[in-house]
C-alpha atoms as a PDB file:
ATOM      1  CA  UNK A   1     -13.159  -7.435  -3.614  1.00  0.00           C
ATOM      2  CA  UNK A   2     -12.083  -4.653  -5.901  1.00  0.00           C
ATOM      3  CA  UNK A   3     -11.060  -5.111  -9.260  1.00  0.00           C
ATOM      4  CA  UNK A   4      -9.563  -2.844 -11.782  1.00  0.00           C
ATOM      5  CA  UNK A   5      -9.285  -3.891 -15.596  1.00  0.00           C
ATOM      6  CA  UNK A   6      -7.476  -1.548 -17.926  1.00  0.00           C
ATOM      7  CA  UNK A   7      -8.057  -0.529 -21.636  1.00  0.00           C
ATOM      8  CA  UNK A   8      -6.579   2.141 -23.977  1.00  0.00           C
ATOM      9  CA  UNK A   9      -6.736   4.723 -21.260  1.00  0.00           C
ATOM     10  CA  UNK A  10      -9.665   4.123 -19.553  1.00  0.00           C
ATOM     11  CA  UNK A  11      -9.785   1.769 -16.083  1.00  0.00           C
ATOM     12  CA  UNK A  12     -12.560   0.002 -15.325  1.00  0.00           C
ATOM     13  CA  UNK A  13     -12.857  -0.270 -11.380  1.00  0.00           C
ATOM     14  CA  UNK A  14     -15.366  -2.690 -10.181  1.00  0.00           C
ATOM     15  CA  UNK A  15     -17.319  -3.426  -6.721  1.00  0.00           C
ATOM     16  CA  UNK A  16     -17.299  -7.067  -6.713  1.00  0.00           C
ATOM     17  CA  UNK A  17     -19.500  -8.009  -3.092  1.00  0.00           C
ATOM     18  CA  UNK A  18     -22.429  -9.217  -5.361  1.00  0.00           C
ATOM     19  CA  UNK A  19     -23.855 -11.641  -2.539  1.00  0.00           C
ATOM     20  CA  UNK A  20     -23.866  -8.599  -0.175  1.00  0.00           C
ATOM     21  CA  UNK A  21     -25.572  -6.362  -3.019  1.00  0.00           C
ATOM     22  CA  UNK A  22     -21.908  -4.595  -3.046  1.00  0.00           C
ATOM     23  CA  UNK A  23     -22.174  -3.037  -0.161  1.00  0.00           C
ATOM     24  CA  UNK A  24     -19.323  -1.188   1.088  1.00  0.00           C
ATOM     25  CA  UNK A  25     -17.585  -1.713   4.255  1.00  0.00           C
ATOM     26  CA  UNK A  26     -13.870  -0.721   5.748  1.00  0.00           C
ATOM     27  CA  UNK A  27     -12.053  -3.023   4.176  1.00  0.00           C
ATOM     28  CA  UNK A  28     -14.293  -2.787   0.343  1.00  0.00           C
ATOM     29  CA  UNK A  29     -13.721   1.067   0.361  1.00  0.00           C
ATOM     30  CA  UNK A  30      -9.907   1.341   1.705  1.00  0.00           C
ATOM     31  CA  UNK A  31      -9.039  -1.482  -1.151  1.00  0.00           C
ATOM     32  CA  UNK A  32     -11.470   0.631  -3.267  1.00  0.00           C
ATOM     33  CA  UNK A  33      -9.381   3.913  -2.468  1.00  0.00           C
ATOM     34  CA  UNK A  34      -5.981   2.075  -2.818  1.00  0.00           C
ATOM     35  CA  UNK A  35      -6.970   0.543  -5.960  1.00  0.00           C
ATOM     36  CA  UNK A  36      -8.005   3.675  -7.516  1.00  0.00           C
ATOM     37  CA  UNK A  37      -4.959   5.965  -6.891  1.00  0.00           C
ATOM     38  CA  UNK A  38      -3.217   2.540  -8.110  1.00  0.00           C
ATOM     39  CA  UNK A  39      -4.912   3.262 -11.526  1.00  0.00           C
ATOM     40  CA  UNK A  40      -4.208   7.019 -11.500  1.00  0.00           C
ATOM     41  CA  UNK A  41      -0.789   5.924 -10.919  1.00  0.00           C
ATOM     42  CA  UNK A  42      -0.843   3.977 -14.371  1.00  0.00           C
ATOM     43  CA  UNK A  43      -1.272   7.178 -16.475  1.00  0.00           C
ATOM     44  CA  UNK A  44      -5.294   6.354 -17.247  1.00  0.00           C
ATOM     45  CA  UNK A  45      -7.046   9.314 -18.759  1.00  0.00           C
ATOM     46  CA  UNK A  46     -10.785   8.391 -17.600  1.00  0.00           C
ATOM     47  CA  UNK A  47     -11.839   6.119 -15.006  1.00  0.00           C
ATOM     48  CA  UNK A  48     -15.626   4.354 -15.027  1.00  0.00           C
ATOM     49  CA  UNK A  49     -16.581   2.972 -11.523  1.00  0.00           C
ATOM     50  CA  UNK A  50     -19.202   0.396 -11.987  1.00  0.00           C
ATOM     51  CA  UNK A  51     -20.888  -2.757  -9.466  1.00  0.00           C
ATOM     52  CA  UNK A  52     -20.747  -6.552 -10.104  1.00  0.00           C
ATOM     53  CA  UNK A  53     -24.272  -8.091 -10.424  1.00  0.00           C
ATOM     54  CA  UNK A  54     -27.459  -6.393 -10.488  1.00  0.00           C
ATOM     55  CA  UNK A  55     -26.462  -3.602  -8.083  1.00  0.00           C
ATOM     56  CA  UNK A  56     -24.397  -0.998  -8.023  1.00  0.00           C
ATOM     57  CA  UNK A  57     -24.049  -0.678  -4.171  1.00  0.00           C
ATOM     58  CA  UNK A  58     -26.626  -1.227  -1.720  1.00  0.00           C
ATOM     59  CA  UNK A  59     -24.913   1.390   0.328  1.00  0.00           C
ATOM     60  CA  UNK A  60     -22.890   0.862   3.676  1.00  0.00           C
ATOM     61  CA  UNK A  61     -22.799  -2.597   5.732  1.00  0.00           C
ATOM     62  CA  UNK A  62     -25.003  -2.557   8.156  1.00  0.00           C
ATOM     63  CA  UNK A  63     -22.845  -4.069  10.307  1.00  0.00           C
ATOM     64  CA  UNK A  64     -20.111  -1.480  10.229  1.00  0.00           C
ATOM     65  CA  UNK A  65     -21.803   1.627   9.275  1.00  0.00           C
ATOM     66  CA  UNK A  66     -22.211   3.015  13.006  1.00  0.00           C
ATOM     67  CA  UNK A  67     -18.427   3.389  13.536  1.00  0.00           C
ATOM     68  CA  UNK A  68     -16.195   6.077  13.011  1.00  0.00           C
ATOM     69  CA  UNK A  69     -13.434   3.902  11.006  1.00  0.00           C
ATOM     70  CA  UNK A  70     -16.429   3.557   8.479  1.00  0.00           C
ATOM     71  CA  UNK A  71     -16.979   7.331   8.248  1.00  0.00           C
ATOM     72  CA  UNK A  72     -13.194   7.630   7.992  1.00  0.00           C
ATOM     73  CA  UNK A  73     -12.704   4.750   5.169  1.00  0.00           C
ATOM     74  CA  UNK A  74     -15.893   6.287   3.077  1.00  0.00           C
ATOM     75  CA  UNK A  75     -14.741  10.116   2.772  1.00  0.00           C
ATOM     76  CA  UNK A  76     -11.226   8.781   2.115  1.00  0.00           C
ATOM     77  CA  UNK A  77     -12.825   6.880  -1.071  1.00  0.00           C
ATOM     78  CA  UNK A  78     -15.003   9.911  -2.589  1.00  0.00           C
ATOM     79  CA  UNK A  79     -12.278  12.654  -1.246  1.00  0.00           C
ATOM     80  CA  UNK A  80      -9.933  10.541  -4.081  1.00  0.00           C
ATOM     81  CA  UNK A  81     -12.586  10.219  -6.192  1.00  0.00           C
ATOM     82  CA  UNK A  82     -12.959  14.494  -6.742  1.00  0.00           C
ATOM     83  CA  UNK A  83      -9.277  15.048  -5.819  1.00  0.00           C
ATOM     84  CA  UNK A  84      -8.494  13.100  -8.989  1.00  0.00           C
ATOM     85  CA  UNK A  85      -7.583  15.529 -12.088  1.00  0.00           C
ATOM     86  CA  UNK A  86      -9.225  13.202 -14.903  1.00  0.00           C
ATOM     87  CA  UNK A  87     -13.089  12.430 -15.739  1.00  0.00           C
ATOM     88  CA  UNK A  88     -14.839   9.866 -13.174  1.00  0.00           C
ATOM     89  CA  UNK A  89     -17.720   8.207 -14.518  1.00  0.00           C
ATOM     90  CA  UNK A  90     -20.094   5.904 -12.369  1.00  0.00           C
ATOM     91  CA  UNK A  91     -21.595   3.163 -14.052  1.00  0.00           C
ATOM     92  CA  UNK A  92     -25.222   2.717 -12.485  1.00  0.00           C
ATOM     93  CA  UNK A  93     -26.439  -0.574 -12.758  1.00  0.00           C
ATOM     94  CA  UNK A  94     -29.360  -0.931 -10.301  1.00  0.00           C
ATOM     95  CA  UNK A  95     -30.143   0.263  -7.016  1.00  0.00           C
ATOM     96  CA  UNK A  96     -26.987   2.803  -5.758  1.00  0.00           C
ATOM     97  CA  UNK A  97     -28.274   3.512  -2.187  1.00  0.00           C
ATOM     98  CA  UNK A  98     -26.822   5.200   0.559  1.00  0.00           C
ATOM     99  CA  UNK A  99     -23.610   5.572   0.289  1.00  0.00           C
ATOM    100  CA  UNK A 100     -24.081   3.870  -3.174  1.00  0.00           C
ATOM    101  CA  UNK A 101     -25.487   7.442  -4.026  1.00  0.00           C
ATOM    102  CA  UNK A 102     -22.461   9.003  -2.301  1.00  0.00           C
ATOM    103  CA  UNK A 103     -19.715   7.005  -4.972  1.00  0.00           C
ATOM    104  CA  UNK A 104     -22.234   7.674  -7.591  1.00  0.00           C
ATOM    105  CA  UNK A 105     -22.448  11.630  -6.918  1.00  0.00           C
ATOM    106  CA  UNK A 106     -18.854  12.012  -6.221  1.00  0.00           C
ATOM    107  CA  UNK A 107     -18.050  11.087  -9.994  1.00  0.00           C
ATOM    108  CA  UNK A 108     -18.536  13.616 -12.597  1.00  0.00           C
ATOM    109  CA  UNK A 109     -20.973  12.055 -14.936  1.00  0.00           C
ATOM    110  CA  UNK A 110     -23.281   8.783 -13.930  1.00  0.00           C
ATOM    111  CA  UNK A 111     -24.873   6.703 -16.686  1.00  0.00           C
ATOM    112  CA  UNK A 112     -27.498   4.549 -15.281  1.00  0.00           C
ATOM    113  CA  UNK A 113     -29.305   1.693 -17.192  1.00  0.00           C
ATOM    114  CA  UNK A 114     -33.252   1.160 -16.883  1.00  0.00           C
ATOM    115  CA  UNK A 115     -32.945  -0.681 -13.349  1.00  0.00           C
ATOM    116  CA  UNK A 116     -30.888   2.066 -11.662  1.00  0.00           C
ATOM    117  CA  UNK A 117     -32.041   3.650  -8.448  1.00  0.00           C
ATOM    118  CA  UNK A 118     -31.083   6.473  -6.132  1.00  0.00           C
ATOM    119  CA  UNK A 119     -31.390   7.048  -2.218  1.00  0.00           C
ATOM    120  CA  UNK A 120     -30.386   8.455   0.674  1.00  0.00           C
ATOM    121  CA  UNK A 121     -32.035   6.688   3.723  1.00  0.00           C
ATOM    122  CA  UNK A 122     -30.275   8.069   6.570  1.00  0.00           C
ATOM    123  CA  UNK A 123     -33.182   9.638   8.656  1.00  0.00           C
ATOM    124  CA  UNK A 124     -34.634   6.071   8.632  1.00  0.00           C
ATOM    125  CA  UNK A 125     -31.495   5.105   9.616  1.00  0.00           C
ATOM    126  CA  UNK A 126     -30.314   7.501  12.731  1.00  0.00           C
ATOM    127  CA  UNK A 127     -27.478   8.877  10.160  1.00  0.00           C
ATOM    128  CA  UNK A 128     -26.575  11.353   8.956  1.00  0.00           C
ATOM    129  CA  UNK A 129     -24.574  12.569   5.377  1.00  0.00           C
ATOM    130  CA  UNK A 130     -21.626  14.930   5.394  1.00  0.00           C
ATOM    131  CA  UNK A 131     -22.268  18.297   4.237  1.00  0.00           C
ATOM    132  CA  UNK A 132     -20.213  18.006   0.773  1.00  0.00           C
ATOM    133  CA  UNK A 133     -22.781  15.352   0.104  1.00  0.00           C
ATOM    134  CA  UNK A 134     -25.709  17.662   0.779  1.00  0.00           C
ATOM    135  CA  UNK A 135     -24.247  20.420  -1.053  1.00  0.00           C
ATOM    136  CA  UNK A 136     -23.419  17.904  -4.047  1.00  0.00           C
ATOM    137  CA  UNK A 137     -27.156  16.840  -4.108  1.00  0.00           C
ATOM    138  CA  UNK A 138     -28.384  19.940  -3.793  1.00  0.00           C
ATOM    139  CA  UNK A 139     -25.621  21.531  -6.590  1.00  0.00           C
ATOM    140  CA  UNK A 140     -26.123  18.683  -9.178  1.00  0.00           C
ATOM    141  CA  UNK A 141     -30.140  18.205  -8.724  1.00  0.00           C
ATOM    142  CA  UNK A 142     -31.643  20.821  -7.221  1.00  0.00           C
ATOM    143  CA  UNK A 143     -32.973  21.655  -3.335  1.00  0.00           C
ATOM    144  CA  UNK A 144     -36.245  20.113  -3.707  1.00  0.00           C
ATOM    145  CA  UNK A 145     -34.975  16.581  -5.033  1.00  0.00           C
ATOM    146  CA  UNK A 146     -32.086  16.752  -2.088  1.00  0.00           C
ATOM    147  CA  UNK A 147     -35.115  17.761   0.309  1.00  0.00           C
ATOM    148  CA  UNK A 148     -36.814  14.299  -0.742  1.00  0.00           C
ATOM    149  CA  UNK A 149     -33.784  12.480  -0.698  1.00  0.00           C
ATOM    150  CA  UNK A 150     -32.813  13.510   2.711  1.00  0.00           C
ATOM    151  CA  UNK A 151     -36.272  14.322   4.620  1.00  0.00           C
ATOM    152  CA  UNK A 152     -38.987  12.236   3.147  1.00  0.00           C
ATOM    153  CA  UNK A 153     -35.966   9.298   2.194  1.00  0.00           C
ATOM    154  CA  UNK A 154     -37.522   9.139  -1.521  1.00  0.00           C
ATOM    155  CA  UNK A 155     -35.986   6.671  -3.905  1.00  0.00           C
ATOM    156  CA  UNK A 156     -35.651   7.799  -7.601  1.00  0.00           C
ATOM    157  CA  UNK A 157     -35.562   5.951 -10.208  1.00  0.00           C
ATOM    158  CA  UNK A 158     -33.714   6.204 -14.011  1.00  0.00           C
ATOM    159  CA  UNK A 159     -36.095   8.145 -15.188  1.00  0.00           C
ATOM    160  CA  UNK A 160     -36.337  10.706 -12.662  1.00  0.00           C
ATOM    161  CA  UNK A 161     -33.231  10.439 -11.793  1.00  0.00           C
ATOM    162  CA  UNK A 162     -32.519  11.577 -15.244  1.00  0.00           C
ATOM    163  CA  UNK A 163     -34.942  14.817 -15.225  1.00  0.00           C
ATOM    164  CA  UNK A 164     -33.486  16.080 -11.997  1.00  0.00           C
ATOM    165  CA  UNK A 165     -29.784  15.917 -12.803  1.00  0.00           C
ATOM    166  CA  UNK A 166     -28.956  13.143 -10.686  1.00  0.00           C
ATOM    167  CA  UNK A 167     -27.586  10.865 -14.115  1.00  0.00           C
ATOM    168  CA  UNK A 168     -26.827  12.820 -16.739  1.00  0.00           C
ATOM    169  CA  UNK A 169     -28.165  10.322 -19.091  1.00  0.00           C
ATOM    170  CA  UNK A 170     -29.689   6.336 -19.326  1.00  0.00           C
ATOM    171  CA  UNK A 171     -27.220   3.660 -20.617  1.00  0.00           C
ATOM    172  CA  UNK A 172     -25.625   0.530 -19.476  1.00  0.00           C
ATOM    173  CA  UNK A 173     -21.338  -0.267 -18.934  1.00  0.00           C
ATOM    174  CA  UNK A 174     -21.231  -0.495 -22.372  1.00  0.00           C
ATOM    175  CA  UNK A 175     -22.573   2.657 -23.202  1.00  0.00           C
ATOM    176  CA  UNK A 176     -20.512   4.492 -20.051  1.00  0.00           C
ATOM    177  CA  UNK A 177     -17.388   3.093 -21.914  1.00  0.00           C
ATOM    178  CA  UNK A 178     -18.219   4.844 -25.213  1.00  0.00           C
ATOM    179  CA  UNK A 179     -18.266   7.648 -23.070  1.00  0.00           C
ATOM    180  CA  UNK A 180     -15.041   7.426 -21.139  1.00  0.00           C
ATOM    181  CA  UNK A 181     -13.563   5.856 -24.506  1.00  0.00           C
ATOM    182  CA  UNK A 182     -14.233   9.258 -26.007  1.00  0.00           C
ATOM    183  CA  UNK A 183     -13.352  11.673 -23.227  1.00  0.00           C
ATOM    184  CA  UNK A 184     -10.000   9.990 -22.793  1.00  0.00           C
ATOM    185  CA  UNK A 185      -9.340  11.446 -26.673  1.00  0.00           C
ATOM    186  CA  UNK A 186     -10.173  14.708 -25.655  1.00  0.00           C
ATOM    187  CA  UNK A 187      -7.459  17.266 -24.146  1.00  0.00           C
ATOM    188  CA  UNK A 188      -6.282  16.425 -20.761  1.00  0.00           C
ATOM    189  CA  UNK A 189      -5.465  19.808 -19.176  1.00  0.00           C
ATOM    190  CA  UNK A 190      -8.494  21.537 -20.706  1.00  0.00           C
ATOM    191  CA  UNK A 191     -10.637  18.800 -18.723  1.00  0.00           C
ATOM    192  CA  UNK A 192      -8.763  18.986 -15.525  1.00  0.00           C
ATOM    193  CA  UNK A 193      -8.874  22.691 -15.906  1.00  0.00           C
ATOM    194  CA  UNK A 194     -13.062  22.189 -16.293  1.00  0.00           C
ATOM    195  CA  UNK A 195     -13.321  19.837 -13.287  1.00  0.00           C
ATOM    196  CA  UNK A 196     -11.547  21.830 -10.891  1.00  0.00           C
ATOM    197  CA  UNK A 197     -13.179  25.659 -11.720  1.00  0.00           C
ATOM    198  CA  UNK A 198     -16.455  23.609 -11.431  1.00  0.00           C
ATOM    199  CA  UNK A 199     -15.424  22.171  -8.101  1.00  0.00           C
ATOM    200  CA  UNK A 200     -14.371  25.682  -6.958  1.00  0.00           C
ATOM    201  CA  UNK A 201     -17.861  27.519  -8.291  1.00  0.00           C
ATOM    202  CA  UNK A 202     -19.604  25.266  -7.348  1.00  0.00           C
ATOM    203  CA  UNK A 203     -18.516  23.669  -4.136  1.00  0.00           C
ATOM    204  CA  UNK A 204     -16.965  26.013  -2.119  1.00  0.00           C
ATOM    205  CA  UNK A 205     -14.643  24.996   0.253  1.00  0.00           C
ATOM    206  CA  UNK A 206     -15.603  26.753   3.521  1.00  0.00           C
ATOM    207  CA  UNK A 207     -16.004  25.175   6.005  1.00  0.00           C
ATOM    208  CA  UNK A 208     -19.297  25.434   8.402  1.00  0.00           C
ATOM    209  CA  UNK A 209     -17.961  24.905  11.811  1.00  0.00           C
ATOM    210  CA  UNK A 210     -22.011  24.610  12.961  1.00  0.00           C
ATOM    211  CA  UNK A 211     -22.947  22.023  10.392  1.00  0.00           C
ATOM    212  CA  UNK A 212     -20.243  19.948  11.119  1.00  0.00           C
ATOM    213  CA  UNK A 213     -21.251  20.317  14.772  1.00  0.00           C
ATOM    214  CA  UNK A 214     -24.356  19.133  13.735  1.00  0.00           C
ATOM    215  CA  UNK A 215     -23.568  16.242  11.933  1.00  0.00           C
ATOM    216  CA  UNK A 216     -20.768  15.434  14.455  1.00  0.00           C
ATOM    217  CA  UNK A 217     -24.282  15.149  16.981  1.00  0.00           C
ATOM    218  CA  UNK A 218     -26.027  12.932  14.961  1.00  0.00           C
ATOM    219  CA  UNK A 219     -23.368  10.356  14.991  1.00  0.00           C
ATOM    220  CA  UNK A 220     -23.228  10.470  19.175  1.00  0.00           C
ATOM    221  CA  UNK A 221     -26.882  10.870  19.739  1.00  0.00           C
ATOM    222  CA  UNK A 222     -29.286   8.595  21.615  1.00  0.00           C
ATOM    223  CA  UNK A 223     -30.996   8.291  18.153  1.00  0.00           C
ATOM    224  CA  UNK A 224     -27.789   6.736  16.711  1.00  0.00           C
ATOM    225  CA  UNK A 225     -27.849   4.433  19.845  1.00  0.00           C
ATOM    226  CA  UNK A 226     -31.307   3.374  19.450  1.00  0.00           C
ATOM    227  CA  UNK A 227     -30.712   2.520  15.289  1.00  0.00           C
ATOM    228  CA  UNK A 228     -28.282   0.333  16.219  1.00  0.00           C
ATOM    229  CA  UNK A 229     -30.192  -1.450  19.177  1.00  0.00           C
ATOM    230  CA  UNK A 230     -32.972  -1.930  16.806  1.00  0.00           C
ATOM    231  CA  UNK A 231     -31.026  -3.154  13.630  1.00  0.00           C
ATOM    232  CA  UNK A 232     -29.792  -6.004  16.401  1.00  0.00           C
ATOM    233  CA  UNK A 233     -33.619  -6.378  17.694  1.00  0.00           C
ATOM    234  CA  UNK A 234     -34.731  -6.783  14.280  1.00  0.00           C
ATOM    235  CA  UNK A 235     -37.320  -4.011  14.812  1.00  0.00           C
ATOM    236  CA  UNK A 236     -37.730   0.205  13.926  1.00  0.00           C
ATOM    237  CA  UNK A 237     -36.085   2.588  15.785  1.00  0.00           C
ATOM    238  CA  UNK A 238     -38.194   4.464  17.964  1.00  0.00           C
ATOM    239  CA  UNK A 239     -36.302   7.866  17.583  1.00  0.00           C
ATOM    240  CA  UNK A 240     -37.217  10.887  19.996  1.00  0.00           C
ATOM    241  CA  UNK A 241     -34.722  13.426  19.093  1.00  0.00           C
ATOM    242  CA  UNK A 242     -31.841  13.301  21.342  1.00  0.00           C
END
């Protein structure tokens, strides 16, 4: 279930799957992408994207993750997320892993209290991450901390997470709604303006025909086959590169 609560400009849009550590499957992230063009709709000026529970989002279901819908239904949610003109900010409470990481990086600013946690498991995994997403961890903290996240599947907590850019600073909802109380004072077009000439400097738009080659392979390689026989098997993939 996603919920979205409204107040004096800012909406409050929240992953409610607590017994499933929020995580996000087709039907979560298409009511997640509904619901949030429903608030943009509604004239809000910031929105703060935030988890029920303890965790922000364990990343994708398992059980879904290994299908193309899923692919489909996530991009669609963080494609609205930077398409929208007004300040996103992710609320980090606890682990955001996976594609936890991906809604967490799409937003402009993340404020993460002392129990949030970043990750991007996909080479345990037999995934893979779009190339945006790369680029995005790569733009906002750096090549070596997206070379940890992505090859040695390091997990980062507040505090590092912090020094390498990937929150911009420690807090919990309450202090993420100071901030989107006070950004939705501050002059709409001037911030639009700001979020889409960083978007263009810094994430260019062109289009690597041999990445997405690359990532299309991932997704239809015996590797991918194997994570999934192995997630049913209730044992590790033994990966070999085809």
């Amino acid at each position: 279930m996603i919920t979205a609560t409204m107040r004096d400009g800012v909406a409050v849009i929240t992953l409610r799957r607590p017994e499933k550590r929020n995580a996000l499957d087709i039907p979560h992230l298409n009511e997640f992408t509904e619901t949030f063009s429903g608030t943009l709709d509604r004239g809000v000026r910031t929105v703060v994207v935030t988890g029920e529970g303890q965790c922000f989002s364990a990343g994708a279901d398992l059980g879904q993750v290994y299908t193309s819908d899923f692919r489909e239904a996530l991009y669609r949610a963080l494609q609205a997320i930077t398409a929208a003109s007004i300040p996103v900010i992710a609320a980090v409470n606890g682990p955001a892993i996976g594609a936890g990481t991906q809604l967490a990086i799409a937003c402009d600013l993340r404020v993460a209290d002392v129990t949030a946690s970043f990750a991007v498991p996909t080479a345990k995994n037999g995934l893979a991450v779009d190339p945006w997403t790369v680029r995005r961890l790569a733009t906002l903290a750096g090549g070596a901390t997206a070379s940890a996240m992505l090859l040695a599947c390091e997990i980062f907590d507040v505090h590092a997470a912090v020094q390498r850019g990937l929150a911009d600073r420690v807090g919990d909802l309450d202090a993420a709604l100071r901030l989107a109380d006070e950004l939705a004072t501050f002059a709409p077009l001037s911030l639009s303006y700001s979020k889409r000439a960083l978007q263009r400097l810094l994430e260019p738009e062109a289009r690597d025909e041999h990445l997405v080659a690359l990532f299309e392979e991932c997704w239809g390689s015996a590797d991918f086959a194997e994570a999934q026989i192995a997630r049913v098997e209730r044992r590790t993939p033994k990966f070999i590169g085809k």
